[in-house]
C-alpha atoms as a PDB file:
ATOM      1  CA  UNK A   1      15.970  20.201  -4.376  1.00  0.00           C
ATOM      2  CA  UNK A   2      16.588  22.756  -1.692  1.00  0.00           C
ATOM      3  CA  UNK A   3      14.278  23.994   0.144  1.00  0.00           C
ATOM      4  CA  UNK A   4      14.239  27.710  -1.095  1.00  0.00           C
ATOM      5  CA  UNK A   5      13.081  26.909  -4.365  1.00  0.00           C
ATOM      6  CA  UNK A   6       9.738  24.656  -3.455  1.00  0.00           C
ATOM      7  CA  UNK A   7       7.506  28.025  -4.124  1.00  0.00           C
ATOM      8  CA  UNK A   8       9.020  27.922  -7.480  1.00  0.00           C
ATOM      9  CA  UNK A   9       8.574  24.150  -8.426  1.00  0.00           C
ATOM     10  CA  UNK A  10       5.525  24.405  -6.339  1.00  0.00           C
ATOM     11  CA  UNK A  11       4.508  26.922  -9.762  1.00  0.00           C
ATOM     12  CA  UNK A  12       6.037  24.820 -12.116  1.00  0.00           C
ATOM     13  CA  UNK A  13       4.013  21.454 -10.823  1.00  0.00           C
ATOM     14  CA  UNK A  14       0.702  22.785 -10.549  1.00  0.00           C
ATOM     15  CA  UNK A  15      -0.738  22.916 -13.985  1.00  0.00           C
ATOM     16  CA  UNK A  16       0.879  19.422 -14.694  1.00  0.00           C
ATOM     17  CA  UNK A  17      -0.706  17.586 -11.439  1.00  0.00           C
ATOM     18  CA  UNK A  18      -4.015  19.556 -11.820  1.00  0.00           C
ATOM     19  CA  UNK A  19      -6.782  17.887  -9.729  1.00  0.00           C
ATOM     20  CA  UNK A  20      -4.214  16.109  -7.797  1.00  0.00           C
ATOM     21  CA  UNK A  21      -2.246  18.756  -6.396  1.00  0.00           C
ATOM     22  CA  UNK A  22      -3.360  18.974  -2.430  1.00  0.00           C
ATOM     23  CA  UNK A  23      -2.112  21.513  -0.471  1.00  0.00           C
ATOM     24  CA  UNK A  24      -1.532  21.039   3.478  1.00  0.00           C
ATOM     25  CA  UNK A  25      -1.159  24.428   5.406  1.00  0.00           C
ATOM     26  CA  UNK A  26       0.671  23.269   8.333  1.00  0.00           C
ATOM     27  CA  UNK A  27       3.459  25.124   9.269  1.00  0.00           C
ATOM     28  CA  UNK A  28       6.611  23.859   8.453  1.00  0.00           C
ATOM     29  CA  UNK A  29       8.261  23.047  11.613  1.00  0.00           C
ATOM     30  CA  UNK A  30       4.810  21.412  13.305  1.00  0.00           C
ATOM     31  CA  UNK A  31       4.378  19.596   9.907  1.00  0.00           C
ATOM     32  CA  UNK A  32       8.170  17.945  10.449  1.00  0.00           C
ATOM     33  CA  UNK A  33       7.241  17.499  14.081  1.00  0.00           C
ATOM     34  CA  UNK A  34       3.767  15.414  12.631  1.00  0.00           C
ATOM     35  CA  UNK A  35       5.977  13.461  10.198  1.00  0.00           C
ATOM     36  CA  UNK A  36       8.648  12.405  12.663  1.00  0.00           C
ATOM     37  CA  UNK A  37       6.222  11.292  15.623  1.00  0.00           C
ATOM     38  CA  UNK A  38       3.690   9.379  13.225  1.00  0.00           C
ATOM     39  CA  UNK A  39       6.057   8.037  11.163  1.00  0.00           C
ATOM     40  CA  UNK A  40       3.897   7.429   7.998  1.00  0.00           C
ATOM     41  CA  UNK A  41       5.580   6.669   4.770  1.00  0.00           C
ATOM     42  CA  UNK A  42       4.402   4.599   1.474  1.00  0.00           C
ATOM     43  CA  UNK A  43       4.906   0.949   0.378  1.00  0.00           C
ATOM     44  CA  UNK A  44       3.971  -0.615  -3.270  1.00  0.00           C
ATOM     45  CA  UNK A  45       1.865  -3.562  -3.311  1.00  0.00           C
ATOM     46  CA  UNK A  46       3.585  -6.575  -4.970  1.00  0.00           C
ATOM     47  CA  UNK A  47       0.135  -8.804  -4.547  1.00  0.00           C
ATOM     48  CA  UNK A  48      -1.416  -6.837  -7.601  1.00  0.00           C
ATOM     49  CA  UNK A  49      -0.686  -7.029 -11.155  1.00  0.00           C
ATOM     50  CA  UNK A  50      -1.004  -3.212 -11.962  1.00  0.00           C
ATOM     51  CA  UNK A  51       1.713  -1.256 -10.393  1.00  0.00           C
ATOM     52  CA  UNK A  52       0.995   2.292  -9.230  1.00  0.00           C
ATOM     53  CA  UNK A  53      -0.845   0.469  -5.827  1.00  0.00           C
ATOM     54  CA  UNK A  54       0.483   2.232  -2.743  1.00  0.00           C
ATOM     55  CA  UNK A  55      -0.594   1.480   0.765  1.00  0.00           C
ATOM     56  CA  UNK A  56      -0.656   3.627   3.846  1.00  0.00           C
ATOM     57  CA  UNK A  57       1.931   2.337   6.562  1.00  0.00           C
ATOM     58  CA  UNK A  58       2.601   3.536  10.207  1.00  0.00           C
ATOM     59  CA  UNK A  59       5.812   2.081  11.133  1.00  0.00           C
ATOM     60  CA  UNK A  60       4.766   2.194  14.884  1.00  0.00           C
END
């Protein structure tokens, strides 16, 4: 999706995530700074029967 329509599917996801929409204020350029340095991302975890399980990774 580019990037000049997030405000609009930022609308359009809202009401469908309800409670679990979060919202981070960080400006964009210091939030893609963050992301590259940390280097956090998201792995499933095959060790449990219900999938859905995510864990927390720093690659460094």
């Amino acid at each position: 999706m580019p990037h000049y329509h997030a405000m609009e599917a930022t609308k359009a996801i809202k009401p469908i995530l309800g409670q679990y929409y979060q919202f981070d204020g960080t400006p964009f350029y210091k939030a893609m700074w963050r992301e590259a340095k940390e280097c956090l991302y998201v792995e499933p975890d095959e060790s449990t029967p219900d999938k859905g399980v995510f864990w927390y990774k720093n690659k460094f």
